[in-house]
Protein backbone atom coordinates (compact mmCIF):
# COMPACT_ATOMS: atom_id res chain seq x y z
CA UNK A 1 68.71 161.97 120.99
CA UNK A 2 67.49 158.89 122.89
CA UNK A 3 67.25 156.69 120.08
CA UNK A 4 70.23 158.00 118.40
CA UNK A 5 72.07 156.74 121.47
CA UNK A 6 69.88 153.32 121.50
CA UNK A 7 71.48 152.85 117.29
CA UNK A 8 75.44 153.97 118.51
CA UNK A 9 74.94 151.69 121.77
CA UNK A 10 74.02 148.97 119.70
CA UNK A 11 76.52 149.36 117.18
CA UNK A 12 79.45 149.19 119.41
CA UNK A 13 77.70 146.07 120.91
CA UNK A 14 77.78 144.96 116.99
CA UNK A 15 81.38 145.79 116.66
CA UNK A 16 82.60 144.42 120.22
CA UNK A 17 80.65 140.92 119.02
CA UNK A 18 82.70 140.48 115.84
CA UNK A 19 85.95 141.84 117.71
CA UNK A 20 85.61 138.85 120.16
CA UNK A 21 84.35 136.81 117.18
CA UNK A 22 87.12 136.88 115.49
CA UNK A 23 89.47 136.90 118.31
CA UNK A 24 88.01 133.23 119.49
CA UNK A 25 88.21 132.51 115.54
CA UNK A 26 92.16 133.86 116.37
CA UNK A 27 92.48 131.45 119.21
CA UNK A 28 90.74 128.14 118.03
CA UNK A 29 92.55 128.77 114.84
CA UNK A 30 95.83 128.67 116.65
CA UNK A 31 94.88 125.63 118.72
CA UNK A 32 93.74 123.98 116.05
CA UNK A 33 97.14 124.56 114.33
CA UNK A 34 99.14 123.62 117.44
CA UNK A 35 96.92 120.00 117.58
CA UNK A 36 97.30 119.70 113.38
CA UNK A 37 101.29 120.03 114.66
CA UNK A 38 101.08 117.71 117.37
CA UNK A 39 98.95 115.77 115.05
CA UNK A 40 101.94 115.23 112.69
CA UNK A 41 104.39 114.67 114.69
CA UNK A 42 103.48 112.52 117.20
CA UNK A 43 101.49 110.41 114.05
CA UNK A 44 103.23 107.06 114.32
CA UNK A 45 103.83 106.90 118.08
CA UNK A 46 101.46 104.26 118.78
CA UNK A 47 103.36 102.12 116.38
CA UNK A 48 107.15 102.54 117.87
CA UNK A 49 106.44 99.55 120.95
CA UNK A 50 104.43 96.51 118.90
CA UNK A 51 103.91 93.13 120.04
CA UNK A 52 105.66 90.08 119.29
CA UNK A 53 104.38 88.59 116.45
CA UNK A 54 102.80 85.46 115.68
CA UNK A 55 104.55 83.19 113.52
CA UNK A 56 103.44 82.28 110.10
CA UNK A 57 104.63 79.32 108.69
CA UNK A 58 107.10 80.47 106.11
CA UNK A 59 108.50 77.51 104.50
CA UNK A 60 108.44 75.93 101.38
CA UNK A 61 108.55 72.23 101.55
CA UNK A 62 110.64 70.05 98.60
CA UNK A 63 110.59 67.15 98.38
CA UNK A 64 113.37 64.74 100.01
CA UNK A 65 115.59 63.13 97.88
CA UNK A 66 115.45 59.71 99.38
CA UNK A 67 113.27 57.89 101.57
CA UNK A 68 112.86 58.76 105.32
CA UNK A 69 112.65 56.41 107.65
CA UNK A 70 109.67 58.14 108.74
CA UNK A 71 107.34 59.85 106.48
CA UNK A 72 106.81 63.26 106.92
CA UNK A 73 102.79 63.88 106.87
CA UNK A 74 101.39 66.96 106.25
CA UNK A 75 100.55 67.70 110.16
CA UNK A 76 104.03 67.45 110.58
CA UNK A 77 105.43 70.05 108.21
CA UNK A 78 102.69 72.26 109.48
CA UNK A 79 104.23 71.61 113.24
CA UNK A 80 107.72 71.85 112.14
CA UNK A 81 107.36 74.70 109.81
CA UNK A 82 106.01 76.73 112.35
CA UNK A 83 108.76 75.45 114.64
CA UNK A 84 111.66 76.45 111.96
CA UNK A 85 109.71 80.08 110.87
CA UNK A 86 108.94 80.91 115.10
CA UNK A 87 112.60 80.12 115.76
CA UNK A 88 113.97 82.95 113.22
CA UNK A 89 111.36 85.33 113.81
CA UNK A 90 111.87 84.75 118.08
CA UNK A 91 115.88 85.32 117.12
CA UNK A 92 114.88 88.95 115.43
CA UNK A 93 112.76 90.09 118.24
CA UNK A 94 115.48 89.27 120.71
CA UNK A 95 117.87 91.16 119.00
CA UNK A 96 115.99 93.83 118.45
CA UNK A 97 114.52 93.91 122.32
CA UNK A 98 118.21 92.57 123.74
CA UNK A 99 115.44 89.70 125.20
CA UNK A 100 117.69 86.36 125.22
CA UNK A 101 115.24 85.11 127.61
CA UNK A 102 112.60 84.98 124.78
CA UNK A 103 115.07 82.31 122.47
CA UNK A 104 114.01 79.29 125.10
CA UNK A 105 110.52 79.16 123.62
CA UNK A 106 111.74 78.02 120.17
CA UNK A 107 115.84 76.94 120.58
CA UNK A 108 117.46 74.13 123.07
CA UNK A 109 121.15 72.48 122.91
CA UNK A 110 123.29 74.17 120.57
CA UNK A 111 121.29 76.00 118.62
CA UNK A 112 120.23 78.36 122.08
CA UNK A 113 123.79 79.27 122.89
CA UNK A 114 124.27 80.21 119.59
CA UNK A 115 121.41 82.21 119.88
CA UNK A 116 122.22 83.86 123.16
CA UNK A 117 125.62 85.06 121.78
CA UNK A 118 123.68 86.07 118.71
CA UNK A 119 121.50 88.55 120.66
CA UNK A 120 124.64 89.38 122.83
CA UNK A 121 126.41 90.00 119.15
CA UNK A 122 123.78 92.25 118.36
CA UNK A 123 123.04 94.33 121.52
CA UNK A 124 127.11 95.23 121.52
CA UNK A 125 127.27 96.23 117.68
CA UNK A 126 123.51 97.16 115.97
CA UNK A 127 123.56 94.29 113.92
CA UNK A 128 120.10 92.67 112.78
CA UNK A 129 118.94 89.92 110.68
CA UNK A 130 115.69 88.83 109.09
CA UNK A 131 114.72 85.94 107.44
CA UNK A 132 112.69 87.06 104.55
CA UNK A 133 111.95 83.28 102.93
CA UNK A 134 112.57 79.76 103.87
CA UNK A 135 112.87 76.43 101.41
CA UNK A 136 112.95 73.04 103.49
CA UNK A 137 113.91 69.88 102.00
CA UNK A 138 113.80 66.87 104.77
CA UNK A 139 117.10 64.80 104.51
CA UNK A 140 116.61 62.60 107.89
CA UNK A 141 113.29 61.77 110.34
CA UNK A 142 113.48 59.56 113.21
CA UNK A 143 110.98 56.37 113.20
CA UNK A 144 109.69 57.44 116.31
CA UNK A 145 109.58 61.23 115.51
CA UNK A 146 111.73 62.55 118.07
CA UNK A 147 114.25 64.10 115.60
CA UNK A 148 113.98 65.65 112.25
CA UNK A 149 116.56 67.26 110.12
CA UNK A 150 116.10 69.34 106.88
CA UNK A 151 118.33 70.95 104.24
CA UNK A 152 117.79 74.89 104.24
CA UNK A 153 117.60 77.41 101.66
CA UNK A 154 116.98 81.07 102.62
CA UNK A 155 116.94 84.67 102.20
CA UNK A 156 118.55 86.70 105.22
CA UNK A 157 118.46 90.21 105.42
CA UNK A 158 121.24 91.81 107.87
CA UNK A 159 121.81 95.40 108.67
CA UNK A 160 123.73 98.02 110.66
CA UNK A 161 121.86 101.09 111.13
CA UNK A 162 122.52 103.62 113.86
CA UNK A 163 119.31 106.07 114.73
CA UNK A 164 119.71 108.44 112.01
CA UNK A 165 121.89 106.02 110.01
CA UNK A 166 122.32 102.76 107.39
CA UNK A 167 125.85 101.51 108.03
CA UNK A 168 125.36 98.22 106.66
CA UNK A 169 122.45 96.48 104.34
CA UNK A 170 123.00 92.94 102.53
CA UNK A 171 120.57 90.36 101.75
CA UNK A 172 122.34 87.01 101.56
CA UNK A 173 121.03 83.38 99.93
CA UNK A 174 122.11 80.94 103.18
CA UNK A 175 122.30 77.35 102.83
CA UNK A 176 122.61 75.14 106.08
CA UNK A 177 121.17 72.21 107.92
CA UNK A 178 118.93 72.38 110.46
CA UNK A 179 118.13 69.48 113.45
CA UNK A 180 115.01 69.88 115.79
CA UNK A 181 113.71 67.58 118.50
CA UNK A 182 110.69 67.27 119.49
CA UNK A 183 110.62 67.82 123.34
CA UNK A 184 107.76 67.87 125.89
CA UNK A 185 106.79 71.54 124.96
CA UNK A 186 106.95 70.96 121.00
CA UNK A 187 109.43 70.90 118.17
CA UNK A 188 112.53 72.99 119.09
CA UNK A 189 115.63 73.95 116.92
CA UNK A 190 118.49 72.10 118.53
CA UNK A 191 120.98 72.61 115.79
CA UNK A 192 121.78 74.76 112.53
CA UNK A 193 125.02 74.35 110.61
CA UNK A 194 125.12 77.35 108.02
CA UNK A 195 127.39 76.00 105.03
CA UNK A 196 127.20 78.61 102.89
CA UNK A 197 125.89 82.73 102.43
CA UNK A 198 125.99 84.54 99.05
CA UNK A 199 124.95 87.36 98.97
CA UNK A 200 122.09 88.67 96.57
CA UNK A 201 122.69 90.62 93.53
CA UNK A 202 119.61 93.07 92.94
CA UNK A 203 118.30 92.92 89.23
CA UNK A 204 119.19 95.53 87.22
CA UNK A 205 116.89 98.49 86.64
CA UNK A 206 114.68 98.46 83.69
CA UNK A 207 116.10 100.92 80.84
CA UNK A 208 113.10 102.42 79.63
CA UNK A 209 111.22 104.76 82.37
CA UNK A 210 107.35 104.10 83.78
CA UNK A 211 105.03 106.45 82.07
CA UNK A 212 102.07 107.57 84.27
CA UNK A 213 98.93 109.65 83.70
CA UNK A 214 97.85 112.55 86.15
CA UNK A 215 95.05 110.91 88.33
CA UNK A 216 93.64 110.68 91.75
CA UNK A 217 94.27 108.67 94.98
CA UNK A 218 91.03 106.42 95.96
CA UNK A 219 89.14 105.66 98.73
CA UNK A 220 84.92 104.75 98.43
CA UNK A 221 83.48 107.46 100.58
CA UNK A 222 82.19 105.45 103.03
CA UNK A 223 84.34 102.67 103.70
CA UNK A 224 87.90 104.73 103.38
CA UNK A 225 91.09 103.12 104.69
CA UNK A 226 90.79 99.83 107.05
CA UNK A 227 87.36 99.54 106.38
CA UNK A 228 87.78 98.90 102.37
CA UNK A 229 89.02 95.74 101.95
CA UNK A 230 86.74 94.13 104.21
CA UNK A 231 83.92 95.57 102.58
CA UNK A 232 84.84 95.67 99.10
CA UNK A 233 82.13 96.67 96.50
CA UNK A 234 83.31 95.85 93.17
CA UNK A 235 80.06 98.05 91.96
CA UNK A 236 80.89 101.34 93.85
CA UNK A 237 84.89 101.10 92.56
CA UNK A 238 83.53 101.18 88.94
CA UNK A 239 80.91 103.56 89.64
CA UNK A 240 84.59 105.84 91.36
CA UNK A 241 87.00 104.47 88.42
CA UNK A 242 84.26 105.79 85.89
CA UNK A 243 84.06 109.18 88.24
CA UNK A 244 88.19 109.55 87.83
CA UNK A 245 88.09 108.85 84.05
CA UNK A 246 85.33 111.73 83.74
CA UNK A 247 87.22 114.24 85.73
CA UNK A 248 90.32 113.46 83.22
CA UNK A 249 91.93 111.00 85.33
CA UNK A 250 94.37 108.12 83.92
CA UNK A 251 95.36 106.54 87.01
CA UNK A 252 94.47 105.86 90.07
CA UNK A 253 96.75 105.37 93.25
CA UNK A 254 95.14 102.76 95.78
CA UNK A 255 96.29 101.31 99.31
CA UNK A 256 96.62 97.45 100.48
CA UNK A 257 96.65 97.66 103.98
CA UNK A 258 98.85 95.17 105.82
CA UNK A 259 96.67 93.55 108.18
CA UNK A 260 94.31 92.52 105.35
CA UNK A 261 97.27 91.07 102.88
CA UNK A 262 98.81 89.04 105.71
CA UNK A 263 95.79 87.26 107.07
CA UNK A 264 96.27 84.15 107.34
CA UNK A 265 93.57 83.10 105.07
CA UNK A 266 94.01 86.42 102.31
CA UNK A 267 92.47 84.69 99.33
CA UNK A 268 89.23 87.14 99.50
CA UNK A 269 90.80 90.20 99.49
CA UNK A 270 93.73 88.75 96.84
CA UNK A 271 90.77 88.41 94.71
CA UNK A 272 89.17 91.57 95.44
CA UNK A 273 92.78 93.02 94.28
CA UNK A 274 92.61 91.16 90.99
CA UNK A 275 88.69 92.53 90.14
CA UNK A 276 89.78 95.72 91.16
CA UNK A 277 92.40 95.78 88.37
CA UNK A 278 90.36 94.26 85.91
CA UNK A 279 88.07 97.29 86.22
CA UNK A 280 91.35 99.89 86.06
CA UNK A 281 91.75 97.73 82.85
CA UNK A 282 88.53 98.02 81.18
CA UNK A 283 88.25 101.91 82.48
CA UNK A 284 91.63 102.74 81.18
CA UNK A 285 93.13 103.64 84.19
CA UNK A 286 96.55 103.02 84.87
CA UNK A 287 96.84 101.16 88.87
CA UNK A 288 99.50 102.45 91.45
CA UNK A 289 98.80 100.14 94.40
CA UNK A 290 100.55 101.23 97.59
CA UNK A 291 102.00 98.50 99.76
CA UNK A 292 102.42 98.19 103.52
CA UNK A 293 99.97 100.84 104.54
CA UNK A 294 99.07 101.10 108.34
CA UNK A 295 101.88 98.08 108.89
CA UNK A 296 102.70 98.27 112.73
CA UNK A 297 106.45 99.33 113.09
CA UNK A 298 109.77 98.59 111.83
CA UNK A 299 110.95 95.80 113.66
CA UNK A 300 113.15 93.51 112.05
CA UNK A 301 110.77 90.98 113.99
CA UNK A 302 108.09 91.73 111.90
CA UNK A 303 110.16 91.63 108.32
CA UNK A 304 108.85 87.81 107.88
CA UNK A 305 105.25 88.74 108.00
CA UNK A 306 106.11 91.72 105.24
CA UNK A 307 108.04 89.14 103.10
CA UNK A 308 104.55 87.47 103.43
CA UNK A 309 102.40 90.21 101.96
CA UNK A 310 105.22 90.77 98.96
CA UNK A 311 104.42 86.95 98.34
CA UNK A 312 100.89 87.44 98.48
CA UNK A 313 100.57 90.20 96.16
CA UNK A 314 103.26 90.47 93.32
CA UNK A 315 102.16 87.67 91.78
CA UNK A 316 99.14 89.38 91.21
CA UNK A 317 100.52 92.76 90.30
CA UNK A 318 102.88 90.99 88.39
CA UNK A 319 100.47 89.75 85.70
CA UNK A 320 97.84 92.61 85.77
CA UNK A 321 98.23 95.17 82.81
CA UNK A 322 96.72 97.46 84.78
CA UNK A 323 99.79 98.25 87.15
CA UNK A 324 102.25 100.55 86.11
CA UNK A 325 104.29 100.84 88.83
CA UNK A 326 103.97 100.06 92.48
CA UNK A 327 104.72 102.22 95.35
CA UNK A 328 106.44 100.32 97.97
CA UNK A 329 105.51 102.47 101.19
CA UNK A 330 103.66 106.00 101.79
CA UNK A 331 105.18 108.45 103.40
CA UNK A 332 108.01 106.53 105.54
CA UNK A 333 110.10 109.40 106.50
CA UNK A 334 107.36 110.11 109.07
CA UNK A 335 108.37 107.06 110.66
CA UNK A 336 111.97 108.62 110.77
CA UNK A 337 111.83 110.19 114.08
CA UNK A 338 109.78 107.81 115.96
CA UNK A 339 111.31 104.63 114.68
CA UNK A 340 114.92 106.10 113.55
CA UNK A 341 115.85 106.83 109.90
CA UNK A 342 118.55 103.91 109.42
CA UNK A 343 115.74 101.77 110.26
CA UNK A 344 113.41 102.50 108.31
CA UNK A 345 116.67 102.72 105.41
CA UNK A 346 117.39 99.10 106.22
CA UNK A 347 113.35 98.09 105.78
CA UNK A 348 113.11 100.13 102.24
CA UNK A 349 115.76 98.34 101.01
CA UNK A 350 115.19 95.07 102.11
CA UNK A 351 111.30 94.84 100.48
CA UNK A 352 113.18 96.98 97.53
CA UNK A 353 115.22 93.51 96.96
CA UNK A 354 112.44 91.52 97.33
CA UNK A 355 110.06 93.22 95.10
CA UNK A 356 113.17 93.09 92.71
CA UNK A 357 113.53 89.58 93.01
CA UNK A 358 110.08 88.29 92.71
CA UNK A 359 108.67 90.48 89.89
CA UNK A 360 111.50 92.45 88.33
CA UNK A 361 109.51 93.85 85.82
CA UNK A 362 107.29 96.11 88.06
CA UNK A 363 108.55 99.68 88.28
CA UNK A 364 108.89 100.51 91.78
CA UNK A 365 108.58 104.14 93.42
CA UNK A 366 108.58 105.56 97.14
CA UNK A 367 105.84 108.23 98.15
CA UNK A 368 107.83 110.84 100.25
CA UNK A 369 106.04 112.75 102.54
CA UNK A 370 108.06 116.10 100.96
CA UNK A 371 110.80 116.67 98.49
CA UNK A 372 113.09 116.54 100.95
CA UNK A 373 113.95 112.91 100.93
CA UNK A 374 114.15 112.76 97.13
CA UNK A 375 117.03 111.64 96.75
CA UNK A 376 116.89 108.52 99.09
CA UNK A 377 117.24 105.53 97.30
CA UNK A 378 116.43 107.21 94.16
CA UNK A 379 119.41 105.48 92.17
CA UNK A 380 117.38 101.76 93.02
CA UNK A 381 114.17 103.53 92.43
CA UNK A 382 112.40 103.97 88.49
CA UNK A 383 110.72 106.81 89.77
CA UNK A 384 111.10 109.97 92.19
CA UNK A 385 107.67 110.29 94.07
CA UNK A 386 106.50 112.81 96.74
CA UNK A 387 103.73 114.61 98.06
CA UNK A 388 103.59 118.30 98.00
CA UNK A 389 101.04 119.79 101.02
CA UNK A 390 103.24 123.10 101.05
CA UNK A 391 101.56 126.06 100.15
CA UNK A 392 101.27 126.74 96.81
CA UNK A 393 104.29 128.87 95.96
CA UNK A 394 106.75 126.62 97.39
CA UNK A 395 105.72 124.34 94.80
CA UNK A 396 108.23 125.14 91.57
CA UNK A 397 111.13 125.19 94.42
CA UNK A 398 110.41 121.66 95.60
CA UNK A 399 109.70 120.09 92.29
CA UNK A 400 112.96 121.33 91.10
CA UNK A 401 114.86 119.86 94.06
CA UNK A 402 112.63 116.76 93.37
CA UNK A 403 114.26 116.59 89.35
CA UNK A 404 117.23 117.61 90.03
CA UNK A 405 117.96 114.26 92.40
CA UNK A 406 116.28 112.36 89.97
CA UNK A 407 118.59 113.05 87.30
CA UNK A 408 116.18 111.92 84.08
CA UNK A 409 114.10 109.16 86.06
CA UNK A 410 110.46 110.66 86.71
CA UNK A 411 109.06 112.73 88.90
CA UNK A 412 105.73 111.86 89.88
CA UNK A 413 103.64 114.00 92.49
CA UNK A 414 101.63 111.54 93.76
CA UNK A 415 99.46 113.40 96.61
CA UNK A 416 98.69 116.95 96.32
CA UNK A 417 95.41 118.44 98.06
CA UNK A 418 93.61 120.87 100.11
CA UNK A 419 90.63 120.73 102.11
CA UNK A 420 87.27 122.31 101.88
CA UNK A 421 86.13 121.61 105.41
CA UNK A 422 84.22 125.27 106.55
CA UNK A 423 83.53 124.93 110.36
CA UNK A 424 82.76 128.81 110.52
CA UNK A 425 82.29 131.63 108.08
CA UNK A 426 85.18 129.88 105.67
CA UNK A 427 87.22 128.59 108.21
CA UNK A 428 89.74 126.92 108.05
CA UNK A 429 89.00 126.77 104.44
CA UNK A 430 85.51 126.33 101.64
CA UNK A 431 85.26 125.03 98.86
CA UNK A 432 86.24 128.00 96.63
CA UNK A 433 89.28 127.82 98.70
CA UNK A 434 90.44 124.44 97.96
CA UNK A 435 89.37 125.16 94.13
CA UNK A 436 91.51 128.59 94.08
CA UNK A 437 94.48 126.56 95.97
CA UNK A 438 94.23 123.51 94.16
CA UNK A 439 94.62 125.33 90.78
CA UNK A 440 97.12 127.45 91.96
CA UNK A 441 99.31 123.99 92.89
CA UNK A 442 98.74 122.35 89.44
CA UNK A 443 99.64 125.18 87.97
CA UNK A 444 102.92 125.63 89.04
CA UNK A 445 103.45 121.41 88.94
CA UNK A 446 102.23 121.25 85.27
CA UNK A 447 103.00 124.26 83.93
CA UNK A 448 106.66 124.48 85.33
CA UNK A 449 109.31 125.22 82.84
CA UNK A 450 110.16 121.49 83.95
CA UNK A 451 106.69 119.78 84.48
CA UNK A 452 105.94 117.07 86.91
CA UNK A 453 105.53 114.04 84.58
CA UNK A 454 102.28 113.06 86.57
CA UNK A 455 100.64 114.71 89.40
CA UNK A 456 97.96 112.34 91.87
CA UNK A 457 95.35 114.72 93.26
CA UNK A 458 94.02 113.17 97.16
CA UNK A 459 90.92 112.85 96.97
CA UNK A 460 88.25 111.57 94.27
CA UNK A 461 85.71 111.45 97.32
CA UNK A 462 84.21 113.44 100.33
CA UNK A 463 84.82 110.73 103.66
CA UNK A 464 81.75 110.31 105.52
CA UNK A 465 84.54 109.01 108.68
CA UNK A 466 88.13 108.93 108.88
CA UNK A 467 89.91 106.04 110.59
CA UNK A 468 91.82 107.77 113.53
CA UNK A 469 94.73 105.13 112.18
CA UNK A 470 95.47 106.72 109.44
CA UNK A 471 95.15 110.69 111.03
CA UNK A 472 94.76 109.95 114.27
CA UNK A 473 92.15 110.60 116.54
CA UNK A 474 91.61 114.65 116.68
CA UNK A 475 88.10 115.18 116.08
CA UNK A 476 89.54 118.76 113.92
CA UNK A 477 91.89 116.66 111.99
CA UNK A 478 89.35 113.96 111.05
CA UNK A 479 86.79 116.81 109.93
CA UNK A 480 89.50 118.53 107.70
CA UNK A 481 90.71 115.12 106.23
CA UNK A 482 86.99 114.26 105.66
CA UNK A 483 86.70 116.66 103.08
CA UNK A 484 89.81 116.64 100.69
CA UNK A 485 87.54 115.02 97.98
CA UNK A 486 86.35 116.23 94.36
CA UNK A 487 82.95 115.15 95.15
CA UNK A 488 81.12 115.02 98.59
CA UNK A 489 79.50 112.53 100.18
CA UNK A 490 76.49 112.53 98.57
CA UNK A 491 78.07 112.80 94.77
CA UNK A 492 77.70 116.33 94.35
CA UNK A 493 80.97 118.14 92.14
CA UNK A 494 82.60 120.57 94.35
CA UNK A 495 84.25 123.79 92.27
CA UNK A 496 87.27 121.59 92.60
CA UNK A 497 86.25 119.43 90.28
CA UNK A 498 86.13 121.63 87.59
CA UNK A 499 89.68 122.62 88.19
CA UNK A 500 90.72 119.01 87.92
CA UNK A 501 89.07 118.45 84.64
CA UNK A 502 90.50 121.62 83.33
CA UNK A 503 93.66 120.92 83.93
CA UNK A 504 93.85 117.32 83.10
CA UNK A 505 92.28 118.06 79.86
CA UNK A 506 88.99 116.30 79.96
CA UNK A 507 87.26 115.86 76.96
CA UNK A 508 83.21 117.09 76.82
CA UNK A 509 82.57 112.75 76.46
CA UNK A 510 84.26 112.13 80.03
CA UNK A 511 81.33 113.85 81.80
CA UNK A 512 80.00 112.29 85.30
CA UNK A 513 76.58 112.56 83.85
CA UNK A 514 77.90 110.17 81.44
């Protein structure tokens, strides 16, 4: 009787453990959803008060067409090309902050009251303007260098947008002639006579439609995000390219980060970029580099430095075979809320016309966050592209939305994924989880009665850290985001991989092992 009582006293104690078990398993788990939540919505906070940037010298000397009286030596355009870009970028700021104050640091005479009531203009009716490219050609310079004056050519971007709304968006060629003096405190803009603004027709869409290959979004596993292009290892990106071909991949979807494309000195990792194609070319993997990603805000202050990068690198994507279309910024309706929608309109559309203008033959796509914002912009875009983290059976319901404001451009899936991180007894997930989920979602994207034309899985690799810029810094966020990948950390396959190769039809030759 005794010990019969000992075994039932001891069960209960069993059954009251896993009752409170899974209760605290109840309660972290709905934390842990609350902070994912939080996570996502409060994402791009940080990034809605930014400082003022530093100006980068923007212009594009010509030469003059006669003789000045004093010749203009190459320390001098330096000093009055950062005069001429500071001035324009100090004018943005100010309208965007309603600072007037901040104008006498780069404008005197004239050309400051003009400025003032420019800001003024601004603060009363939402209209902004960014110079996006300045071409200089000196016409007069004073013997003793005092004065200089120079013929201008530029693109201006100007825009209405309200917080949830674009009321206005042109992008204008200027022409006008600019005077500075140099004062006691440096070269100042003392004058600028605009003569003429047409505005800028946007090429024409191509007629025939990108074709892309299912594939995978990259990252190396242990330098993922901010930390790639600054350690770049052309070995481990073949080593990963070769990885993608053998799980059936044919593209690959990689990210230039801002900060590292608008150094002032970006020659390494411009010729990182290039390598990094070259192997997409010699692994047969069509490249869908994503621009702008972790750029600090919206600001039409900081639209010069973006006009920068696009200068940088479309050259180079330009003349790569590799590229088959870029995507011009991931997921910006998050930045919706926190830095308002017409904003972030005004932004799209103004690198949209630059991209256009510099290298009209590159397909260009946005990566939505959701099928929700499909249709935005999707009659300038050559391809619809979103990300699809819903689960699984809301999948044929958003892809249909996503076609249907397409009209016959493509629809391209570009992020789709599930984590296998297992803190506990399989949660929040394992890695037969994220197998069974992730063939569940390319089921219904491939198999629909209207297919996605290319679907992106995120990610080839297993993160051994995730930058808290990119996720931000929960510590149960980063350990979920750390293991979205194919293959861990250490190169193992997960079951997931499997599932990829299945379903991107790998042939028995594209093995890793091979």
């Amino acid at each position: 009787m005794t010990r019969r009582v000992r075994i039932a006293a001891q069960v209960a104690a069993a059954l009251v453990f896993v009752a409170g078990l899974w209760a605290a398993l109840g309660a972290t788990a709905e934390v842990y959803r609350q902070l994912e939540e939080r996570e996502v919505t409060h994402r791009y906070l940080a990034e809605a008060v930014t400082p003022v940037p530093g100006a980068r010298d923007m212009v594009d000397w010509q030469a003059p067409r006669a003789a000045l009286a004093r010749p203009l030596t190459e320390g001098d355009a330096v000093q009055i090309g950062r005069a001429i870009t500071s001035a324009w970028q100090l004018l943005s700021v100010a309208q965007d902050e309603g600072a007037p104050d901040l104008l006498a640091d780069a404008f005197s005479g004239v050309a400051l009251g003009r400025a003032r009531q420019s800001v003024a203009d601004a603060q009363a009716g939402g209209g902004r303007m960014a110079v996006l490219s300045i071409t200089a050609q000196p016409t007069f310079f004073h013997r003793d260098g005092s004065v200089f004056q120079a013929r201008l050519r530029m693109r201006v971007s100007r825009n209405i947008a309200s917080a949830t709304t674009l009321l206005h968006h042109e992008v204008t060629e200027d022409e006008g002639i600019i005077t500075l003096m140099n004062e006691s405190s440096g070269w100042r803009v003392y004058q600028y006579q605009r003569d003429a603004g047409l505005p800028a027709a946007l090429p024409a869409l191509r007629q025939d439609h990108p074709a892309l290959g299912n594939g995978l979004n990259y990252f190396p596993a242990d330098r993922p995000w901010r930390q790639f292009w600054p350690n770049f290892d052309i070995l481990q990106v073949r080593t990963d390219f070769a990885r993608i071909r053998a799980l059936g991949g044919t593209s690959v979807r990689i990210f230039l980060t801002h900060d590292d494309f608008t150094a002032p000195d970006p020659s390494e990792a411009l010729q990182n970029l290039a390598r990094l194609l070259d192997v997409a070319q010699l692994e047969r993997l069509q490249v869908v580099p994503t621009l702008f990603d972790q750029r600090p805000g919206y600001r039409t202050g900081l639209w010069g430095q973006d006009a920068v990068m696009l200068a940088n690198v479309l050259p180079i994507l330009a003349a790569k075979g590799s590229v088959a279309m870029i995507d011009l910024k991931n997921e910006p309706d998050l930045d919706f809320e926190s830095h308002g929608q017409g904003q972030v309109e005004a932004w799209l559309l103004t690198m949209l016309f630059q991209v256009r203008l510099l290298a009209p033959d590159l397909p260009v796509t946005v990566g939505w966050s959701s099928a929700r914002y499909a249709g935005v912009l999707a009659p300038l875009l050559d391809a619809i592209s979103y990300h699809d983290y819903t689960p699984p059976g809301e999948s044929l319901s958003a892809l249909q939305a996503a076609h249907q404001a397409a009209g016959d451009k493509p629809v391209l899936v570009t992020e789709i994924g599930y984590t296998s991180y297992d803190a506990l007894l399989g949660w929040p997930a394992s890695e037969t989880a994220q197998a069974q989920a992730l063939d569940a979602r390319l089921d219904a994207l491939l198999n629909a009665p209207r297919p996605a034309d290319a679907v992106m899985v995120w990610t080839l690799t297993d993160f051994v850290q995730v930058d808290p810029g990119a996720v931000g810094a929960n510590p149960l966020i980063r350990k979920r985001q750390a293991a979205y990948g194919m293959v861990d950390i250490h190169g193992r396959e997960k079951p997931a991989a499997d599932v990829l190769r299945r379903h991107f039809g790998a042939t028995p030759s594209e093995s890793i092992a091979d």
